[in-house]
N, C-alpha and C. Protein backbone atom coordinates (compact mmCIF):
# COMPACT_ATOMS: atom_id res chain seq x y z
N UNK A 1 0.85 -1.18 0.00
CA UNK A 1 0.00 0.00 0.00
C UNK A 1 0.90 1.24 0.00
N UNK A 2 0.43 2.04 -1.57
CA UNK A 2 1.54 3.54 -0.92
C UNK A 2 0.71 4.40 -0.07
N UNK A 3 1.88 5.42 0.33
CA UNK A 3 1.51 6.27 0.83
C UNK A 3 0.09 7.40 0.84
N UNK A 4 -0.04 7.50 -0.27
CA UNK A 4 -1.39 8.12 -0.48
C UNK A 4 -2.49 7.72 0.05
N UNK A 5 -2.47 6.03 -0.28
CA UNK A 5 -3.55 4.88 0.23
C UNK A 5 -3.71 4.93 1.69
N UNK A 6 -2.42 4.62 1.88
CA UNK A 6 -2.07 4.90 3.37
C UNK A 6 -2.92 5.95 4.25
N UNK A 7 -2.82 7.37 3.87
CA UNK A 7 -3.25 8.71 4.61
C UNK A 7 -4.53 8.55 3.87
N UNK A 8 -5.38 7.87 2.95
CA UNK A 8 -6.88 8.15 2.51
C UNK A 8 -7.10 6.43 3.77
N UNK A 9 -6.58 5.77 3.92
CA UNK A 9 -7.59 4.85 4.81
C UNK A 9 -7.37 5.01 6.18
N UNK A 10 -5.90 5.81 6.87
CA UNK A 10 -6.12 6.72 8.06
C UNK A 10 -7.42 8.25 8.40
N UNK A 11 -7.55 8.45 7.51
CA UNK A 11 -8.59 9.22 7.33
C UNK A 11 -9.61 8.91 7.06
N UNK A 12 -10.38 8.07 6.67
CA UNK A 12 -11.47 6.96 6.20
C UNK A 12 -11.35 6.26 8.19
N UNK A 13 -10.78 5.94 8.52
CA UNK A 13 -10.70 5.24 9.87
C UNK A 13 -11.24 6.57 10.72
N UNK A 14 -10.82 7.60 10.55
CA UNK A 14 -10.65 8.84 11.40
C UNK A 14 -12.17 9.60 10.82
N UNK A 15 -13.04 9.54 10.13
CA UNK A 15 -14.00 9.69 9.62
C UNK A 15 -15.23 8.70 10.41
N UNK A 16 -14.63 7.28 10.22
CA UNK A 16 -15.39 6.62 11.61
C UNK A 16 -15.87 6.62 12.82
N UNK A 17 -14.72 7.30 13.91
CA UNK A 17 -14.31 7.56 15.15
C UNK A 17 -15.38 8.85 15.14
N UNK A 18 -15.16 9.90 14.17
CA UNK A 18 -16.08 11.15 14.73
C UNK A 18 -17.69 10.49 14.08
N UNK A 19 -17.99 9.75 13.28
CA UNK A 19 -19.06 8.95 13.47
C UNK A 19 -19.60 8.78 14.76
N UNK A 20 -18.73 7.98 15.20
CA UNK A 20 -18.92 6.92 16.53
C UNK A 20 -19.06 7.93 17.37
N UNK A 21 -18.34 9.29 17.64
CA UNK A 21 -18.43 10.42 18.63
C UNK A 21 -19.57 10.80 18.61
N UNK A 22 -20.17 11.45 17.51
CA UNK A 22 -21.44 12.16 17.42
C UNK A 22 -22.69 11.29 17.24
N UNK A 23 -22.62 9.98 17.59
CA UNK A 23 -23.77 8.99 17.47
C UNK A 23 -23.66 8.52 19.19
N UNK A 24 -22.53 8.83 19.79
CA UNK A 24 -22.49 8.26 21.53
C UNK A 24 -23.26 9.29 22.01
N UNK A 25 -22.88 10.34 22.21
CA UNK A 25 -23.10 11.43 22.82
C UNK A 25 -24.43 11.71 22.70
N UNK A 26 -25.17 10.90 21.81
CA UNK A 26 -26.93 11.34 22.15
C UNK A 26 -27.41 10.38 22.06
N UNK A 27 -28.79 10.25 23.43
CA UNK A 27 -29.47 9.39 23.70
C UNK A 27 -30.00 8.34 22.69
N UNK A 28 -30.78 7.51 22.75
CA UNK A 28 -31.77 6.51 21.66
C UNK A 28 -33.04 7.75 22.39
N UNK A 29 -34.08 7.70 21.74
CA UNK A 29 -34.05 7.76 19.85
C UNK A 29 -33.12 8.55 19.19
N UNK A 30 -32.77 10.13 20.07
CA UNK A 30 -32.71 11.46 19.54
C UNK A 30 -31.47 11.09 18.55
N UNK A 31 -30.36 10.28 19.02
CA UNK A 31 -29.33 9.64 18.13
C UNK A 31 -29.69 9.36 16.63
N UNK A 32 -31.02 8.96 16.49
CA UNK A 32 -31.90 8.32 15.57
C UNK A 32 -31.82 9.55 14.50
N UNK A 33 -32.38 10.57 14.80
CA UNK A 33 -32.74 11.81 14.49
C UNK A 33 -31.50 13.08 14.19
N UNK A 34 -30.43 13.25 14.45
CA UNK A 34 -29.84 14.20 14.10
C UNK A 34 -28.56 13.26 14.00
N UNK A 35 -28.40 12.76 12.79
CA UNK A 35 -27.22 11.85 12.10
C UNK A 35 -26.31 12.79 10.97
N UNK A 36 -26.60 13.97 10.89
CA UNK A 36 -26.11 14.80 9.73
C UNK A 36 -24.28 14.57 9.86
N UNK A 37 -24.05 14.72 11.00
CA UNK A 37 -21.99 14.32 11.30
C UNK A 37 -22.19 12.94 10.59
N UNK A 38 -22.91 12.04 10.98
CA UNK A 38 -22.64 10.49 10.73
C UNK A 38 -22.79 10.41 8.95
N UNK A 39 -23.48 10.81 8.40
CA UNK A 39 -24.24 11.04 6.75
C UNK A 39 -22.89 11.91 6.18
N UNK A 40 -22.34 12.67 6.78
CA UNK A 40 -21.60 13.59 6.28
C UNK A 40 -20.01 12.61 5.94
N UNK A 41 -19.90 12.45 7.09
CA UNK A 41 -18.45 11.54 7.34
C UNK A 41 -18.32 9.98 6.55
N UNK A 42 -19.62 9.70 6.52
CA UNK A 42 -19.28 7.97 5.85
C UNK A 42 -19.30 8.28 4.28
N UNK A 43 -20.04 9.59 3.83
CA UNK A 43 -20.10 9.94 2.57
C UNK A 43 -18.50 10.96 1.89
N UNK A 44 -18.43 11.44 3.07
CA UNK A 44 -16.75 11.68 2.70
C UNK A 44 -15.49 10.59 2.47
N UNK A 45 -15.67 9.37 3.43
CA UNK A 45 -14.96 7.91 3.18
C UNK A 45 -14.77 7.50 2.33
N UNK A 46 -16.89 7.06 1.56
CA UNK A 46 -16.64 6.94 0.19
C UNK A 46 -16.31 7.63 -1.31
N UNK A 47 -16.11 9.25 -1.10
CA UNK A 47 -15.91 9.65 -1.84
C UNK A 47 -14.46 9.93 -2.00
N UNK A 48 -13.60 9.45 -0.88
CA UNK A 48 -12.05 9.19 -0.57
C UNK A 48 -11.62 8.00 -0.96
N UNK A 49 -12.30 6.60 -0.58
CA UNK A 49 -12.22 5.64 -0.87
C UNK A 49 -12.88 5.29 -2.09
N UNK A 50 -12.69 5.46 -2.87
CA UNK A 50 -13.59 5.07 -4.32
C UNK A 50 -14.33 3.38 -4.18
N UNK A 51 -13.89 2.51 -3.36
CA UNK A 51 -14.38 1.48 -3.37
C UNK A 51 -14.84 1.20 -1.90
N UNK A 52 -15.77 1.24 -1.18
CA UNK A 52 -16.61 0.88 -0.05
C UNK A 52 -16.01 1.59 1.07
N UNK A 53 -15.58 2.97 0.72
CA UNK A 53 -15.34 3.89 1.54
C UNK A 53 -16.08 3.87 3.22
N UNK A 54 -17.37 4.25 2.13
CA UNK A 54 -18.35 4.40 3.56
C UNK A 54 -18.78 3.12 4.12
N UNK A 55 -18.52 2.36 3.42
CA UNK A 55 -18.66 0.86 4.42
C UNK A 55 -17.47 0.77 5.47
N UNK A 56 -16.51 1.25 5.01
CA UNK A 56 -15.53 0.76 6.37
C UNK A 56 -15.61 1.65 7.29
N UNK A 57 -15.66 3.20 6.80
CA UNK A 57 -16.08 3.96 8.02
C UNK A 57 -17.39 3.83 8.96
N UNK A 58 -18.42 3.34 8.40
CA UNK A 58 -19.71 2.82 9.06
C UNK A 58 -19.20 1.29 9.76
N UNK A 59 -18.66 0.57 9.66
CA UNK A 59 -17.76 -1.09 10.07
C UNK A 59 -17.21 -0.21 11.18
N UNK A 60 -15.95 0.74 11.15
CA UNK A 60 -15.29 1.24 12.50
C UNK A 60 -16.16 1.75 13.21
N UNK A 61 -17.13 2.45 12.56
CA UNK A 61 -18.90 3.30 13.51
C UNK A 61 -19.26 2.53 14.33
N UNK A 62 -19.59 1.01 13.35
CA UNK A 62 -20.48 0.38 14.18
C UNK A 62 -19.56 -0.54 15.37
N UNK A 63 -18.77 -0.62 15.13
CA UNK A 63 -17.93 -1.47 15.85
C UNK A 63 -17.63 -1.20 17.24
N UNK A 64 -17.37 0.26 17.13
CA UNK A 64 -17.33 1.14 18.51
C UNK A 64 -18.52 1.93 19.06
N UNK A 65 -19.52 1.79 18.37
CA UNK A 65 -20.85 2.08 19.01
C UNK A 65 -21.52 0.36 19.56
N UNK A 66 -20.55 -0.78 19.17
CA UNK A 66 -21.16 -2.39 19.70
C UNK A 66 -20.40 -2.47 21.19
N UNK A 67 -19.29 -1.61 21.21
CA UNK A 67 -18.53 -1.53 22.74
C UNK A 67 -19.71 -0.95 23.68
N UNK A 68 -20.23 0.58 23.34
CA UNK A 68 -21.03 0.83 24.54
C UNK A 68 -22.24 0.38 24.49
N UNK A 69 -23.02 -0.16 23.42
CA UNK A 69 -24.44 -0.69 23.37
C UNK A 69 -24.22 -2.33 23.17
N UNK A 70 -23.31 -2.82 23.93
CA UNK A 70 -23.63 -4.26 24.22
C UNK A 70 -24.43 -4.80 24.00
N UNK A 71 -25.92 -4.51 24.52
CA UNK A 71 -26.75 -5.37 24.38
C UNK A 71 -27.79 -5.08 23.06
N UNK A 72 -27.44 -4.02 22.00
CA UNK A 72 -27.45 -4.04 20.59
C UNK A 72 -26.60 -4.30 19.51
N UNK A 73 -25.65 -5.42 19.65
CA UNK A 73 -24.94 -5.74 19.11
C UNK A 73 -24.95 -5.81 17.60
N UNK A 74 -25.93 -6.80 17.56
CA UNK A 74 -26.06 -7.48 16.33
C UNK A 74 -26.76 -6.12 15.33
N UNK A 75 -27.94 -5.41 15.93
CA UNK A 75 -28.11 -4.57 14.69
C UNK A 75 -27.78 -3.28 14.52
N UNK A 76 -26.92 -2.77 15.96
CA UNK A 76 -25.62 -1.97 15.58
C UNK A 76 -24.98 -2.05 14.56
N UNK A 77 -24.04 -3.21 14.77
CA UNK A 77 -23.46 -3.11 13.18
C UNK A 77 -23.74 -3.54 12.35
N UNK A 78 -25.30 -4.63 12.27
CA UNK A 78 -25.62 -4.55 11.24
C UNK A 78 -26.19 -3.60 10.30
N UNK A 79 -26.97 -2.55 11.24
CA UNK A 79 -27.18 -1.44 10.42
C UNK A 79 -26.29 -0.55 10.18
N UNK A 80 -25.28 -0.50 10.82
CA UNK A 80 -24.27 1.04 10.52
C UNK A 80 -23.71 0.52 9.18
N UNK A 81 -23.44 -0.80 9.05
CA UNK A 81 -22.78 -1.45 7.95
C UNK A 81 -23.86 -1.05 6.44
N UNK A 82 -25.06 -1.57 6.65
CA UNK A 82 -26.05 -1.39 5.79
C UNK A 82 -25.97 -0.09 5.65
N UNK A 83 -26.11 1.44 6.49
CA UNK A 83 -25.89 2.31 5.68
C UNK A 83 -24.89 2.62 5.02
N UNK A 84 -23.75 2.11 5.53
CA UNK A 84 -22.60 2.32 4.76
C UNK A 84 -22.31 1.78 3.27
N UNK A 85 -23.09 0.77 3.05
CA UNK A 85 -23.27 -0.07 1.85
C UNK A 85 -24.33 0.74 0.95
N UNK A 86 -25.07 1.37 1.21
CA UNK A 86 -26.01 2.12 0.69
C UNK A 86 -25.68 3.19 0.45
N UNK A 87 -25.03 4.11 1.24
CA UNK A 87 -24.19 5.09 0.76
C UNK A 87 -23.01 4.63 -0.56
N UNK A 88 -22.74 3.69 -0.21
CA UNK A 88 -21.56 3.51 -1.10
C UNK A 88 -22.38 3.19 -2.81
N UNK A 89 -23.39 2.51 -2.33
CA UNK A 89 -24.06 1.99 -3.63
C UNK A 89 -24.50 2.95 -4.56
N UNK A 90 -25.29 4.06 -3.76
CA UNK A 90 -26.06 5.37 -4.25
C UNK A 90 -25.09 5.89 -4.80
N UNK A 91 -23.54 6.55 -4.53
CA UNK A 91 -22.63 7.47 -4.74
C UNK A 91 -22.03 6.76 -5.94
N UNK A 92 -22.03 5.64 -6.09
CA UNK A 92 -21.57 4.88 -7.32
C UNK A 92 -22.74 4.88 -8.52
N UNK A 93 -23.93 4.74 -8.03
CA UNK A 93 -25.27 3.98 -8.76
C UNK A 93 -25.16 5.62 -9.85
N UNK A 94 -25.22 6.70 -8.75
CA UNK A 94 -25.61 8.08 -9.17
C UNK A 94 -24.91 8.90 -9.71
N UNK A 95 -23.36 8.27 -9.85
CA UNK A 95 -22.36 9.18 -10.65
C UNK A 95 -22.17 9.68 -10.18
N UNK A 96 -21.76 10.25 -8.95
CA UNK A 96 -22.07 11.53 -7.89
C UNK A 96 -20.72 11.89 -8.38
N UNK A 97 -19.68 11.03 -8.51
CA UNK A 97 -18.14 11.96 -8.85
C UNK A 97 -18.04 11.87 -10.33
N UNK A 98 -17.83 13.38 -10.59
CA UNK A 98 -16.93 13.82 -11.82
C UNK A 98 -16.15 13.98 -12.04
N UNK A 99 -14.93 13.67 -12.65
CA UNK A 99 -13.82 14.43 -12.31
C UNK A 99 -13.46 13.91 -10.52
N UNK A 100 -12.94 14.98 -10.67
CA UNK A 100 -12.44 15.49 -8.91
C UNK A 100 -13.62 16.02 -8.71
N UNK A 101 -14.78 16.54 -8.88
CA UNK A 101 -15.78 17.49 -8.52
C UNK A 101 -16.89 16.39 -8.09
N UNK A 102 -17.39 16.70 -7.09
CA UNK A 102 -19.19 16.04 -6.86
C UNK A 102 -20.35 16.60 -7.55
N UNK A 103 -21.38 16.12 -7.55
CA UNK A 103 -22.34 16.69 -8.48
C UNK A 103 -23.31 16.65 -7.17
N UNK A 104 -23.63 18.09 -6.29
CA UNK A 104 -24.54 18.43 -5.30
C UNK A 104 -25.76 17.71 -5.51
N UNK A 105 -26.55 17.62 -6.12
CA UNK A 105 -28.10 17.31 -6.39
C UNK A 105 -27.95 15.68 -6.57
N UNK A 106 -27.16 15.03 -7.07
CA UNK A 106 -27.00 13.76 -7.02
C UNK A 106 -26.47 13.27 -5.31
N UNK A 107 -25.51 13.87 -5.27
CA UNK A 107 -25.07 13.23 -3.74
C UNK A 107 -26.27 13.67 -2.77
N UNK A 108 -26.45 14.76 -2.64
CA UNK A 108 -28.11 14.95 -1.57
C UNK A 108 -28.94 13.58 -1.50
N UNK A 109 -28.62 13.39 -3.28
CA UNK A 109 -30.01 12.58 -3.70
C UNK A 109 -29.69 10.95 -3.18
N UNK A 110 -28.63 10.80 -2.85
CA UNK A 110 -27.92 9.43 -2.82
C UNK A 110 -27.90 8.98 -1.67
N UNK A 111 -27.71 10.54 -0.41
CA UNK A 111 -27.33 10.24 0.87
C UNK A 111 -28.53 10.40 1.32
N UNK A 112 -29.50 11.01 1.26
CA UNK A 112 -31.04 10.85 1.53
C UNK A 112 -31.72 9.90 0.98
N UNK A 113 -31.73 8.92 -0.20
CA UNK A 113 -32.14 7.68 -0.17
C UNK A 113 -31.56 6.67 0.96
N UNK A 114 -30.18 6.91 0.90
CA UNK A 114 -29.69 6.21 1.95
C UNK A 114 -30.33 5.76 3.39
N UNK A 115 -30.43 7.33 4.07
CA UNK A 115 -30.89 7.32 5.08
C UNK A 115 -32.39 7.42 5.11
N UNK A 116 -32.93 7.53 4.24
CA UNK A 116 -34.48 7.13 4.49
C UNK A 116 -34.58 5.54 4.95
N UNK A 117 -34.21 4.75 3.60
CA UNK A 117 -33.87 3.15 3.50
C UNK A 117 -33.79 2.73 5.04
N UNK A 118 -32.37 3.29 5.18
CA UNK A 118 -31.89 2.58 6.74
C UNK A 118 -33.11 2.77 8.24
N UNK A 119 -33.38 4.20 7.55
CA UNK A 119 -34.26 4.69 8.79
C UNK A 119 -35.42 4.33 8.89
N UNK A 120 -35.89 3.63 7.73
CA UNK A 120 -37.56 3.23 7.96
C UNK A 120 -37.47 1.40 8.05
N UNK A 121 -36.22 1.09 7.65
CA UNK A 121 -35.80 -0.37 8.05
C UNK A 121 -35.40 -0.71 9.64
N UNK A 122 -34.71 0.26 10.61
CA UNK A 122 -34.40 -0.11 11.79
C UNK A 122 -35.55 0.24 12.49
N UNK A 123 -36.44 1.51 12.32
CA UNK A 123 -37.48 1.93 12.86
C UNK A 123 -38.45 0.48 12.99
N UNK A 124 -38.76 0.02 11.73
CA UNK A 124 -39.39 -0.70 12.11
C UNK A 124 -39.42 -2.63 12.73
N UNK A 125 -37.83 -2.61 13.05
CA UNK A 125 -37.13 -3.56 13.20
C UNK A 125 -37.44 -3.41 14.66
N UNK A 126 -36.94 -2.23 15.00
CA UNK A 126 -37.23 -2.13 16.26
C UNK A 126 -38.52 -2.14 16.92
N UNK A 127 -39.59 -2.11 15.97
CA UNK A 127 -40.99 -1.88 16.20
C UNK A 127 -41.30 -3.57 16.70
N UNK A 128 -40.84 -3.95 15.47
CA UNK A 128 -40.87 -5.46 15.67
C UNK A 128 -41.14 -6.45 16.78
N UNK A 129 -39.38 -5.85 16.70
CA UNK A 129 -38.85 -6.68 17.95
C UNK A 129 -38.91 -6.27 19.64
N UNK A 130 -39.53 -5.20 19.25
CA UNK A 130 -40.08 -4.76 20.53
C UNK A 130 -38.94 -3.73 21.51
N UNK A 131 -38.54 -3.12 20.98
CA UNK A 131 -37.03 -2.76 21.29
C UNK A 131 -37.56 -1.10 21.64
N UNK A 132 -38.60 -0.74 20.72
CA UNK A 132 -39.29 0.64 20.76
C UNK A 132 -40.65 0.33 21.05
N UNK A 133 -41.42 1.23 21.77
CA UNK A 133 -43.05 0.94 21.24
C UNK A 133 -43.62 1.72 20.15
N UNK A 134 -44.90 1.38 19.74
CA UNK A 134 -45.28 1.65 18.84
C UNK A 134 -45.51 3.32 18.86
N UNK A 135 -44.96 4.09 18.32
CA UNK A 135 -45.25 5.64 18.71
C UNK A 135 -45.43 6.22 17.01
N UNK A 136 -46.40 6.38 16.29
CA UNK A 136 -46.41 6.49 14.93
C UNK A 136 -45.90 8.74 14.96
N UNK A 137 -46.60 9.15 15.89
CA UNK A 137 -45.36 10.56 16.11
C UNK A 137 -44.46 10.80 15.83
N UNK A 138 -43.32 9.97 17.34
CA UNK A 138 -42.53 10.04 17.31
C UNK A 138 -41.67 9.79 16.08
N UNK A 139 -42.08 8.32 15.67
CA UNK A 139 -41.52 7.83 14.13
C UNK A 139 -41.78 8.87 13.26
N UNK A 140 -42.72 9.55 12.73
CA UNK A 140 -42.73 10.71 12.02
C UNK A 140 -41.70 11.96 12.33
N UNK A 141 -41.49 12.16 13.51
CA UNK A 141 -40.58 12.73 13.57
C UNK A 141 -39.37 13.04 13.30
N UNK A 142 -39.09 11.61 13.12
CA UNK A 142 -37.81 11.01 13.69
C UNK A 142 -37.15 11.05 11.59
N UNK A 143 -38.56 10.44 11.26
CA UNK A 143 -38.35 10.08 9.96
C UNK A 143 -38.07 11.80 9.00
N UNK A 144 -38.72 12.72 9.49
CA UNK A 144 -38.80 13.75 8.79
C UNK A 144 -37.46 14.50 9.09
N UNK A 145 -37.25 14.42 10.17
CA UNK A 145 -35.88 15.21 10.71
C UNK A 145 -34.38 14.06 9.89
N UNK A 146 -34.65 12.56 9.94
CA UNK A 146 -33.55 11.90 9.05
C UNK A 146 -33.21 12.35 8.05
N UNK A 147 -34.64 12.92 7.21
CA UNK A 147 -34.48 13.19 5.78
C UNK A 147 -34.11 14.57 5.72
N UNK A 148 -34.30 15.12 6.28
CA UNK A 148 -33.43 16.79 6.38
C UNK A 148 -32.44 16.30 6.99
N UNK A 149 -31.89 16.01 7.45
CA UNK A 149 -30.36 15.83 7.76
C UNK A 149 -29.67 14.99 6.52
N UNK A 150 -30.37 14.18 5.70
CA UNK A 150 -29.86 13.60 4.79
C UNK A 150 -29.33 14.58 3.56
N UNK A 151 -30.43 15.53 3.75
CA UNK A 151 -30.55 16.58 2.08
C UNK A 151 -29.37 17.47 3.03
N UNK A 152 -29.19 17.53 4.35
CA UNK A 152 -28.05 19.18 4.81
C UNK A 152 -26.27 17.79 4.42
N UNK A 153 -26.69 16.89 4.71
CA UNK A 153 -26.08 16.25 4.46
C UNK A 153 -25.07 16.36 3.02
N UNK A 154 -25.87 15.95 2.47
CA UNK A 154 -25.81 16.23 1.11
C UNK A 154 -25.19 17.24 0.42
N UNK A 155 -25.37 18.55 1.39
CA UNK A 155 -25.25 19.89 0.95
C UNK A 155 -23.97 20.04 1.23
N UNK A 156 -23.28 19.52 2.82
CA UNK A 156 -22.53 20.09 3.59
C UNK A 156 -21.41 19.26 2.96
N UNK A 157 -21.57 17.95 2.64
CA UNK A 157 -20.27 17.28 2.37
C UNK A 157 -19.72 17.57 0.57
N UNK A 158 -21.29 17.91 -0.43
CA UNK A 158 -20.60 18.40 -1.54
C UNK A 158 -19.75 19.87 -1.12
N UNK A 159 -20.20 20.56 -0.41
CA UNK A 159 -19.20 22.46 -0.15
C UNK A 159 -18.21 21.12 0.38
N UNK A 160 -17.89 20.65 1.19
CA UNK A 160 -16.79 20.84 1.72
C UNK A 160 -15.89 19.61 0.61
N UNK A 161 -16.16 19.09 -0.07
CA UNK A 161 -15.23 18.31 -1.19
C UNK A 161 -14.92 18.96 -2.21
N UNK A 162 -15.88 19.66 -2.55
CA UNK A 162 -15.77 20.79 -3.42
C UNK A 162 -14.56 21.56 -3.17
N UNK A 163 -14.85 22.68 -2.12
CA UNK A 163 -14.12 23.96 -1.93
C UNK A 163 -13.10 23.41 -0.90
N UNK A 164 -12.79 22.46 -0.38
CA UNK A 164 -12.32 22.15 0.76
C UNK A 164 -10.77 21.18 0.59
N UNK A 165 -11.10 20.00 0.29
CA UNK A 165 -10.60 18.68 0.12
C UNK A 165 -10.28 18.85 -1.34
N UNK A 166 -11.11 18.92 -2.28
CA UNK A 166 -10.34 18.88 -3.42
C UNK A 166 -9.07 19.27 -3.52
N UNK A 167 -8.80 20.58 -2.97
CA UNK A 167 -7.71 21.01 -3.04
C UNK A 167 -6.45 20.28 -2.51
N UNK A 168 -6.66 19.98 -0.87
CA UNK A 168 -6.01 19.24 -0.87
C UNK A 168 -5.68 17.77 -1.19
N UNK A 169 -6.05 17.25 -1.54
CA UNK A 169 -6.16 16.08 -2.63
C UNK A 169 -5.13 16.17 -3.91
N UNK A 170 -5.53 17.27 -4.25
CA UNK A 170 -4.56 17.76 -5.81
C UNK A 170 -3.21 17.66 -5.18
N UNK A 171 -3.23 18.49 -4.01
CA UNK A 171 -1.39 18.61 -3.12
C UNK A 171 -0.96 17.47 -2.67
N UNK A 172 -1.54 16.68 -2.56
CA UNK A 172 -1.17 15.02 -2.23
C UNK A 172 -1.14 14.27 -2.72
């Protein structure tokens, strides 16, 4: 592995960790609900990692969010993984990279399918399995605030690849 590889999968790892930060630090559900750091960061991975970027940063997410939620193990990382696979799929499916440049309206569009998908799949996993009760509100809530964080999402990580990272990218 050269060097380049090297500092894009230390950073892809380091993209994880502030995942994992800004998904500890708030309760279940509200965690549920303001994911815009988490959407932002696994979509920067994969747009670093050209090949399952945001899967490995969502894999290190989930891995260290399975340390403090023990007893959600299994769909901890099974879902952090699943969005990460979905992100990765959308950003590929949608062309989102040109060039060195992102295409804003596609990536919005990629990382908000994403997180709808994931969010109306664990919502109701958890409904299921009894893990949440049935609160059709709250779930509205929860669901409407995902999808705006998906579209700021969207917004925040094309400015900052754009005007930000590209650049340095070119210097490296």
């Amino acid at each position: 592995m050269n060097t380049r590889s090297s500092r894009r999968l230390a950073f892809a790892t380091l993209l994880g960790v502030i995942a994992f930060l800004s998904k500890a630090m708030l309760p279940t559900p509200i965690d549920k609900a303001f994911i815009v750091v988490q959407v932002l960061t696994f979509a920067l991975a994969s747009l670093l990692i050209d090949k399952w970027g945001a899967t490995y940063a969502s894999t290190i997410n989930g891995a260290l969010l399975s340390i403090i939620r023990a007893r959600y193990i299994p769909f901890t990382l099974i879902f952090s993984i699943i969005y990460g696979l979905l992100i990765d799929i959308f950003i590929h499916t949608f062309n989102v990279k040109t060039n060195s440049q992102v295409k804003t309206i596609r990536l919005t569009a990629a990382l908000t399918l994403s997180t709808i998908i994931v969010g109306l799949i664990s919502m109701c996993t958890a409904i299921i399995i009894g893990l949440m009760p049935m609160i059709p509100t709250l779930y509205l809530i929860i669901f409407i605030i995902g999808t705006i964080n998906g579209i700021a999402a969207g917004y925040l990580t094309s400015l900052t690849w754009n005007k930000y990272l590209i650049h340095y990218l070119k210097e490296n």
